[in-house]
Protein backbone atom coordinates (compact mmCIF):
# COMPACT_ATOMS: atom_id res chain seq x y z
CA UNK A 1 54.02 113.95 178.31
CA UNK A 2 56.67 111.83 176.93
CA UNK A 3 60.52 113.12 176.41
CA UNK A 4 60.19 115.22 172.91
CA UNK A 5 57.25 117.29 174.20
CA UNK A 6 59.41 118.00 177.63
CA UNK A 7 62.32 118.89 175.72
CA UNK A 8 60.62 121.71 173.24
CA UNK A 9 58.77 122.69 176.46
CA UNK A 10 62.26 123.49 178.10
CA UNK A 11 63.56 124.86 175.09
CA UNK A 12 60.69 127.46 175.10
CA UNK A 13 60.72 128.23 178.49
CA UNK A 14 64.25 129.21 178.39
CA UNK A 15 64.14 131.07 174.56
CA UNK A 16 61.00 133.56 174.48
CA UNK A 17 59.79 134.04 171.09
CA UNK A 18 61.32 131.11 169.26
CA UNK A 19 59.70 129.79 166.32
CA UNK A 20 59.13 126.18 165.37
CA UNK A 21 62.30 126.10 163.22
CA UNK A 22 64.15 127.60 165.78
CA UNK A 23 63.49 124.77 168.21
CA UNK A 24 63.94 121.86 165.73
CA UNK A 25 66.57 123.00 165.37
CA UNK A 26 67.97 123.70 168.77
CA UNK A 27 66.50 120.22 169.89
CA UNK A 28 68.11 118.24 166.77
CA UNK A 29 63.98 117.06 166.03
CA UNK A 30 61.72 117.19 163.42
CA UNK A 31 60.36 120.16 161.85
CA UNK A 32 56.59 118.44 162.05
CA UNK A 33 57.09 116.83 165.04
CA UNK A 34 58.52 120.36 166.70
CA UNK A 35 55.02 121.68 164.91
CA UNK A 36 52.66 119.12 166.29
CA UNK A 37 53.83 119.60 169.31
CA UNK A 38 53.63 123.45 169.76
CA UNK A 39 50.07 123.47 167.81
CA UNK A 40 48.71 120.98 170.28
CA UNK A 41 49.91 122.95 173.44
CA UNK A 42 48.45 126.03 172.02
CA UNK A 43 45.43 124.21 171.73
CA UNK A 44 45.69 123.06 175.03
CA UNK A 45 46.46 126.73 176.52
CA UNK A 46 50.66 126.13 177.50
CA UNK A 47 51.85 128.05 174.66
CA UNK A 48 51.14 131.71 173.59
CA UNK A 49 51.59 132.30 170.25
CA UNK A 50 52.21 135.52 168.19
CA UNK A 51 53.97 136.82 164.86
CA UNK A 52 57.15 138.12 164.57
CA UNK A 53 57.74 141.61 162.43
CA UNK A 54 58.82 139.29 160.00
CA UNK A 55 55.98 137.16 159.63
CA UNK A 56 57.28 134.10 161.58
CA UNK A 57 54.90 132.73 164.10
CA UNK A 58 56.83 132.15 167.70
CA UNK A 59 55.88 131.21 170.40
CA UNK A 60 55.87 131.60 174.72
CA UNK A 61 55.09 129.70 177.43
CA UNK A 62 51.78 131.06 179.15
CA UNK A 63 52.86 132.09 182.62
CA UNK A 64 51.90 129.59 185.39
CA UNK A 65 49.28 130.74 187.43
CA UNK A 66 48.96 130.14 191.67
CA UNK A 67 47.45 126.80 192.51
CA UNK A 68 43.37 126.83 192.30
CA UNK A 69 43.72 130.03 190.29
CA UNK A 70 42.48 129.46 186.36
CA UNK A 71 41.92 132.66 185.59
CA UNK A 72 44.94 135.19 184.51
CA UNK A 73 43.06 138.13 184.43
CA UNK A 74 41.86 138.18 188.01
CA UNK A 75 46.02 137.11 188.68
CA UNK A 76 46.80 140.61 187.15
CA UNK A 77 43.79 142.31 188.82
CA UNK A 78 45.28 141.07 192.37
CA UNK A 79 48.94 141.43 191.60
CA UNK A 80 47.81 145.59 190.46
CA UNK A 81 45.56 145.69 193.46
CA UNK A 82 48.49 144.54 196.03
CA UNK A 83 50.66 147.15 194.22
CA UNK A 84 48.09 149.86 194.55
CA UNK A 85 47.65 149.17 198.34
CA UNK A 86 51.47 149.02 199.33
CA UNK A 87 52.47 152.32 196.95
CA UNK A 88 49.47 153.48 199.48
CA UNK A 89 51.16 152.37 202.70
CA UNK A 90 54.18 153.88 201.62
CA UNK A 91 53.31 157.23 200.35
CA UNK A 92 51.37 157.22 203.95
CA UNK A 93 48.24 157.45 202.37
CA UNK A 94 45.05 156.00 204.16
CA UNK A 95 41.86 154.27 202.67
């Protein structure tokens, strides 16, 4: 991933929601370049992307999932379960 790619990734990471003008211009690069870039990792599954009330499409990192883990939804489904279990424990419940 060279330099420009790392930087909008940063820039993203740290602004939720941004659009691609938003970045370019944030970054001091190029509208297409800022576009290629955020198109290809939505392609490649880094970005989320959504539309604004206003129309504008932004975008938002995907959230990093535990190592050997690929699949968000079972993430959630364990993260819910662990909750479910300990609000258990603690209300004194059992099974």
């Amino acid at each position: 991933m060279n330099t420009r790619r790392l930087t909008i990734r940063d820039y993203v990471k740290l602004h939720l929601g941004c659009s691609a003008e938003e970045v370019a211009m944030a970054t001091n690069s190029k509208l297409t370049t800022v576009r290629n870039s955020l198109g290809n990792g939505f392609k490649d599954g880094i970005y989320e992307r959504s539309k604004r009330d206003d129309g504008v499409t932004i975008f938002c990192l995907k959230p990093e999932l535990p190592f050997g883990c690929h699949n968000s939804l079972l993430v959630t489904f364990n993260e819910r379960l662990k909750e479910v279990r300990q609000n258990k424990i603690n209300a004194g419940i059992r099974g």
